[in-house]
Structure formats: C-alpha cells, structure tokens
Protein backbone atom coordinates (compact mmCIF):
# COMPACT_ATOMS: atom_id res chain seq x y z
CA UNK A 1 0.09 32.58 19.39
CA UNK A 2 -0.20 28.83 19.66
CA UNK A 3 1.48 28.37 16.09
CA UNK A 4 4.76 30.80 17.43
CA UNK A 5 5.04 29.01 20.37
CA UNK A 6 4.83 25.63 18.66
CA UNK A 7 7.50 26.60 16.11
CA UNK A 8 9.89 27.89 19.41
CA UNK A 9 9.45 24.80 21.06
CA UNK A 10 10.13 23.24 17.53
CA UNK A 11 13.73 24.91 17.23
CA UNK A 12 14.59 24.53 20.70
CA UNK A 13 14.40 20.80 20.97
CA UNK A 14 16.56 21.33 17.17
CA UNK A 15 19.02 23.35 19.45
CA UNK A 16 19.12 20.98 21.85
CA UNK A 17 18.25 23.39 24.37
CA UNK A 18 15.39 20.54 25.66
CA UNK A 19 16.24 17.34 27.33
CA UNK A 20 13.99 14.90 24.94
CA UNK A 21 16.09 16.15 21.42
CA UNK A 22 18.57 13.24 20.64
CA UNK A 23 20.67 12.58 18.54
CA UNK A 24 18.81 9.48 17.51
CA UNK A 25 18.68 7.97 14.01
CA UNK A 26 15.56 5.90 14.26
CA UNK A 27 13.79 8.64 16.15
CA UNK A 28 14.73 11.14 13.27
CA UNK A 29 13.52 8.13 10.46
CA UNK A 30 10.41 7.69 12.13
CA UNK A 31 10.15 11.26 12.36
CA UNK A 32 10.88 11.57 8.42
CA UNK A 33 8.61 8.68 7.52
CA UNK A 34 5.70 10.36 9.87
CA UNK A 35 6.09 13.95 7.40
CA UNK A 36 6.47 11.71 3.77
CA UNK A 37 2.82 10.29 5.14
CA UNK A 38 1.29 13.42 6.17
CA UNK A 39 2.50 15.29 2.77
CA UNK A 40 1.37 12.45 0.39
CA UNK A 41 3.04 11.04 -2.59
CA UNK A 42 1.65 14.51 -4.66
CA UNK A 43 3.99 16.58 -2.51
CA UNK A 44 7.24 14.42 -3.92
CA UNK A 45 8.29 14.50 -0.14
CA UNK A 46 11.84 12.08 0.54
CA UNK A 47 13.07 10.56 3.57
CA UNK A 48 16.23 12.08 4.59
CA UNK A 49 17.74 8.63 5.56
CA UNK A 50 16.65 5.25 3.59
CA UNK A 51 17.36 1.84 4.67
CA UNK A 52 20.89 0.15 3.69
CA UNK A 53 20.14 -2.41 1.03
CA UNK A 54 21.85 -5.57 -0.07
CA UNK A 55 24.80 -4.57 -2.94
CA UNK A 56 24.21 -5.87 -6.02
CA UNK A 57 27.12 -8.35 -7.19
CA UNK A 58 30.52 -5.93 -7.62
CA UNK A 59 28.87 -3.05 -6.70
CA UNK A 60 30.38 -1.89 -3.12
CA UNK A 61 33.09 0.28 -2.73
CA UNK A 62 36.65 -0.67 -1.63
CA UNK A 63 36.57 1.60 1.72
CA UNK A 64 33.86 2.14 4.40
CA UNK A 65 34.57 6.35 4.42
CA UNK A 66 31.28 8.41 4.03
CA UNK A 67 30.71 9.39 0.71
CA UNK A 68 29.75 13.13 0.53
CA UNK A 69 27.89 14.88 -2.45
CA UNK A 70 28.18 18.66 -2.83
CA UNK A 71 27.14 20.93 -5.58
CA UNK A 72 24.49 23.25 -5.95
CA UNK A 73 20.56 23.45 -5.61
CA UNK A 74 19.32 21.10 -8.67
CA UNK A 75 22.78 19.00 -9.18
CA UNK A 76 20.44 16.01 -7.91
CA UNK A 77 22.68 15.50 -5.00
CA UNK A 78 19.39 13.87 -3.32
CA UNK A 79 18.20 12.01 -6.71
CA UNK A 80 21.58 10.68 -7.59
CA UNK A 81 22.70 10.19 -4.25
CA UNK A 82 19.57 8.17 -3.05
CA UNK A 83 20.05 5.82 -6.21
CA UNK A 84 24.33 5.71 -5.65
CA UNK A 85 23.60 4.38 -1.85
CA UNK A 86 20.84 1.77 -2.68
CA UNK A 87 23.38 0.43 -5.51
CA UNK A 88 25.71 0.34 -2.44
CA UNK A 89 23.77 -1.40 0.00
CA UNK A 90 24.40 2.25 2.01
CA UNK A 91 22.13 4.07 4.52
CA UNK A 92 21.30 7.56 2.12
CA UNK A 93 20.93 10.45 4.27
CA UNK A 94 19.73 13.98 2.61
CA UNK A 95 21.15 16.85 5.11
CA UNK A 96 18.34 19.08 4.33
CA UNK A 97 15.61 16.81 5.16
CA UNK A 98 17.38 15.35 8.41
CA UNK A 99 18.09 19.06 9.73
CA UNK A 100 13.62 19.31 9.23
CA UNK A 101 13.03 16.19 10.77
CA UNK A 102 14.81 17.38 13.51
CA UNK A 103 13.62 20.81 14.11
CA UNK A 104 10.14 19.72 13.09
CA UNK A 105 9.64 22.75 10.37
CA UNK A 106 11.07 23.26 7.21
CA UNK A 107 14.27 24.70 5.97
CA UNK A 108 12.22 27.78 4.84
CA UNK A 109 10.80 28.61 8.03
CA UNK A 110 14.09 28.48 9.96
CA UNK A 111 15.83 31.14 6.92
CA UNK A 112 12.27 33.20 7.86
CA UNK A 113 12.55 33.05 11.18
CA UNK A 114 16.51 32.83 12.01
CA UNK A 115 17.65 34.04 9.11
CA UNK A 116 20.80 32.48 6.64
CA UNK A 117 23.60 32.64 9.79
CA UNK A 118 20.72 30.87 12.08
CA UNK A 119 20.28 28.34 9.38
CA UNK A 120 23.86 27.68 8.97
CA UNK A 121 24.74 26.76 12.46
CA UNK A 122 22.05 24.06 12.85
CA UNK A 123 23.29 22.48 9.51
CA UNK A 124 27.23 22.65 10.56
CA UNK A 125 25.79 20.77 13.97
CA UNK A 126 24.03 18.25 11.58
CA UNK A 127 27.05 17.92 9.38
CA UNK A 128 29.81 17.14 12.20
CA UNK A 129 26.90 14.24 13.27
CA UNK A 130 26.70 12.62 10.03
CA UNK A 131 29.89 13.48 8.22
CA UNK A 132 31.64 11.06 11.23
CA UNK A 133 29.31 7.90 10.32
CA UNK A 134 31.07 5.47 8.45
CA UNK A 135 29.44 3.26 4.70
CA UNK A 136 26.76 6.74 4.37
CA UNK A 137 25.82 8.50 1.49
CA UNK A 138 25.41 11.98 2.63
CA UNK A 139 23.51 14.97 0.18
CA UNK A 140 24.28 17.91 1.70
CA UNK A 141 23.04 21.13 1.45
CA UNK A 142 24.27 23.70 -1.59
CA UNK A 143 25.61 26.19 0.43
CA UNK A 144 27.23 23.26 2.98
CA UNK A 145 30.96 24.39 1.70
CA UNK A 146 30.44 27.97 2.42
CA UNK A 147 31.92 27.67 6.15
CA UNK A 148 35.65 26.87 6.67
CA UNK A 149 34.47 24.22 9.51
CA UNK A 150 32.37 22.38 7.24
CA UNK A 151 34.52 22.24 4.56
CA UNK A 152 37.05 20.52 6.95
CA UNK A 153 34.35 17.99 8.17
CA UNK A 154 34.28 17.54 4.96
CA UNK A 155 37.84 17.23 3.23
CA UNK A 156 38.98 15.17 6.48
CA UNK A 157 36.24 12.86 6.43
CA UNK A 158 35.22 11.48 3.77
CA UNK A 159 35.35 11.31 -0.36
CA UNK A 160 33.46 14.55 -1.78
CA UNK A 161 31.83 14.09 -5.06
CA UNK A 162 31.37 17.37 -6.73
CA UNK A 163 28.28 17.01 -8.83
CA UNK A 164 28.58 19.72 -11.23
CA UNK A 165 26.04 21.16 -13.98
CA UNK A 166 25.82 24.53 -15.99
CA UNK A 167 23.85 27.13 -14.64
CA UNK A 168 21.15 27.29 -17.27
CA UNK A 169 20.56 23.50 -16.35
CA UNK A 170 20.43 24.10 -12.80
CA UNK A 171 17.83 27.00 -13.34
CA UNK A 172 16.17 24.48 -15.35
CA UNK A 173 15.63 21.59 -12.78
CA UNK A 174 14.91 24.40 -10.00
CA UNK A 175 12.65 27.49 -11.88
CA UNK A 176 9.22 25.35 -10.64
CA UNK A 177 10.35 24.88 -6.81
CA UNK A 178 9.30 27.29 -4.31
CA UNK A 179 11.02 25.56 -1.53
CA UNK A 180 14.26 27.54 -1.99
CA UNK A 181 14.69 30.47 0.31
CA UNK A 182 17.73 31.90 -1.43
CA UNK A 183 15.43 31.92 -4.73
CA UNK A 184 13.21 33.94 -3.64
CA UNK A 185 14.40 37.51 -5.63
CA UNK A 186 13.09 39.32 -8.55
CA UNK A 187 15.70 37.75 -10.73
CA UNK A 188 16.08 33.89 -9.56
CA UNK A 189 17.55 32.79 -12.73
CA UNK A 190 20.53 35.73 -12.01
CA UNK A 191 20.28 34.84 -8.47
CA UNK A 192 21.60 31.06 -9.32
CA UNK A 193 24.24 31.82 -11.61
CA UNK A 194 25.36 34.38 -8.90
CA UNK A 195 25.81 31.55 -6.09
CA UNK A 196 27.47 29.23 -8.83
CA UNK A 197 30.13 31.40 -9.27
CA UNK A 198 30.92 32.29 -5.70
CA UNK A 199 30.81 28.63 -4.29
CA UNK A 200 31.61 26.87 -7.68
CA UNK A 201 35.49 27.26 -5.83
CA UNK A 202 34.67 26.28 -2.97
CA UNK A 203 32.76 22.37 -4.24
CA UNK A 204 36.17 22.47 -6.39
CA UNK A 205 38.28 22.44 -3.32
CA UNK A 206 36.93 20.09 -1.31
CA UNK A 207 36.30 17.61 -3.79
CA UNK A 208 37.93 14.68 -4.73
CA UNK A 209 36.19 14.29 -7.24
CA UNK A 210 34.05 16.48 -9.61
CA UNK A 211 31.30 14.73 -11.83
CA UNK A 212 29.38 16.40 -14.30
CA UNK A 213 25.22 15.13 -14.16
CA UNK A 214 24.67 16.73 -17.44
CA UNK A 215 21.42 15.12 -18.63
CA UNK A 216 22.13 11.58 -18.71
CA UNK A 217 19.58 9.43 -16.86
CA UNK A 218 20.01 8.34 -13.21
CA UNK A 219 21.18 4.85 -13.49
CA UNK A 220 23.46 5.65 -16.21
CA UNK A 221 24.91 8.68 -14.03
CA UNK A 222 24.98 6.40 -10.93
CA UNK A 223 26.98 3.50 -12.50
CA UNK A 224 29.72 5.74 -14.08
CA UNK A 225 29.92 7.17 -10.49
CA UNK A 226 30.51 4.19 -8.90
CA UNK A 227 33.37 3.29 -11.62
CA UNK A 228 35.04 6.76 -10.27
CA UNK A 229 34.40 5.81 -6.73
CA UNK A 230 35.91 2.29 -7.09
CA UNK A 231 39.03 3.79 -8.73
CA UNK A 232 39.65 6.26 -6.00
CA UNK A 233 41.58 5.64 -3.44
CA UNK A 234 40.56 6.70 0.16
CA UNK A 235 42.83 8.30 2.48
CA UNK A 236 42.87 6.53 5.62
C-alpha cells in the first residue's frame, strides 16, 4: 500500500499534476546525482545531464543548435554522446535518465504501470523541454522518432545524428540488460531486429546526418563525429 501510493505520488509530481514538480535543471541534477549514489558505481548508473566542460583547442562547433542523437537501444547514443559533449565543452543530457529523475522511478516501472502510450507522453513533454535548449547534447530515447510531434521537435530544432549499427551488433551490446521493457519477449534477439526495421525510416528522416558506430572505440567514433558536425551547416 505504502509502495503504490509512493509510486502515484511519484508520477504525479512527473505529470505535473503537484505544485512542487519544476521544470528545474539543478533540481533534476541533484536529483540524478542523489540515484548514481544510492545505486553505486556496480550498478553502471549515469547522470542524465553532466556539467559543460572547457573545449579542447578547435574542438567546438560552428553553431549553438542542440545536437540530437537518435538510433536505437545499444547505438551508444548515451556513451558516445556523453564523450561528443565533454569534447564540446556541452551540458550532455540522456532523455531516459532525465524523464526518471523526474518521475522518481524508472523507465520500466512507468511501461508496467502506464503502459508504452503512458510512457510516450511523459517523454514527448521531456523532449519539447530539452530539444528548445540551445549548445546541449541530447540522447534520446530509441523509440523518440516514433511520434510525428517529436520528430518535428526534432527536425526543427536542432542537428539529428543518426547513430546507426546492424542489428546483430545492437543485440550484441543489449542481450545482458534487463532494463529494456520492449525486450522483454520470448524472442528478444527477433524482437530488436523487428523495431530496427520499423523505425530504421523514421531515424533516416529526421536526420541530418547518419553515422555508423560500428565497433570503433569511443574517442575515435567521437572525433570523426565532430569532423561531420563541423562540416554541417545549421539551419538557422
């Protein structure tokens, strides 16, 4: 009884439906750097917003627009783009994690408890907040693309990096992880290639550009990104 009403109160003050949920940055970091203490390093919990850090010489981009990452579960959208934004000197902020700082419970609970369309709202309300901040890197969620709305928050916006892998690589960086709702089937491995192919057009559209992670270490992948980045030019 306690726990249900706890998780209620939880996803009401996520709604917004409760007069102390803001939309406050340093309230949400606090609250993200409160749940990477109480998990513990062995959990491999991230912040879902770092500090901006100083650019290293060269190294910032042309154009203050938000960069976005899309892709799917395992493109190391949060990996890549946590690395790409301290190379930047840019505040990193992983959609996912923000939208469980908020609501206080974890993306897993809401799919149990609100199911995939409950889910979705919350994370279009996160990405209209975030997706309007100027010099971000925003991770967002795999399945971010799948409404029209976002996918204009996102086009309009911003520059979308599609980070793009096979789905036998994906499977491969995911099979371990239990933290993936839409995973949880008798075949996962099917299950993946499945969503690839339905939203593999949809990353494709809104991107401006597509980047293929491969297996090439982080740094590497990071500083060929940047290269792309610089090149680009930024609709105003």
């Amino acid at each position: 009884m306690f726990y249900a009403a706890r998780l209620c109160n939880c996803l009401m003050q996520c709604s917004g439906l409760k007069q102390e949920c803001k939309w406050d940055n340093t309230q949400m970091n606090d609250s993200l750097r409160s749940r990477e203490q109480d998990a513990g390093q062995a959990t491999g919990a991230q912040g879902g917003a770092a500090p901006a850090c100083a650019a290293g010489p060269g190294m910032s981009l042309p154009y203050d627009k938000p960069v976005f990452l899309v892709g799917m579960m395992g493109a190391g959208k949060t990996t890549i783009g946590r690395a790409l934004a301290k190379a930047l000197g840019r505040e990193f902020v992983d959609l996912d994690l923000a939208l469980e700082a908020r609501c206080g419970v974890r993306v897993a609970l809401i799919f149990e408890i609100e199911g995939e369309a409950g889910f979705r709202r919350r994370e279009t309300q996160m990405l209209d907040h975030y997706s309007r901040q100027p010099g971000i890197v925003l991770a967002t969620g795999g399945g971010a693309v799948l409404a029209d709305e976002n996918r204009r928050y996102l086009k309009e916006r911003g520059v979308v990096v599609y980070l793009q892998a096979e789905a036998a690589e994906l499977y491969r960086r995911v099979a371990r992880d239990r933290n993936r709702p839409l995973l949880q089937t008798a075949d996962p491995k099917a299950r993946l290639a499945e969503l690839l192919e339905q939203r593999h057009p949809l990353y494709k559209e809104v991107a401006s550009l597509t980047f293929e992670t491969g297996d090439m270490p982080v740094q590497q992948a990071v500083r060929s990104l940047i290269a792309l980045l610089k090149n680009h030019e930024a609709k105003p």
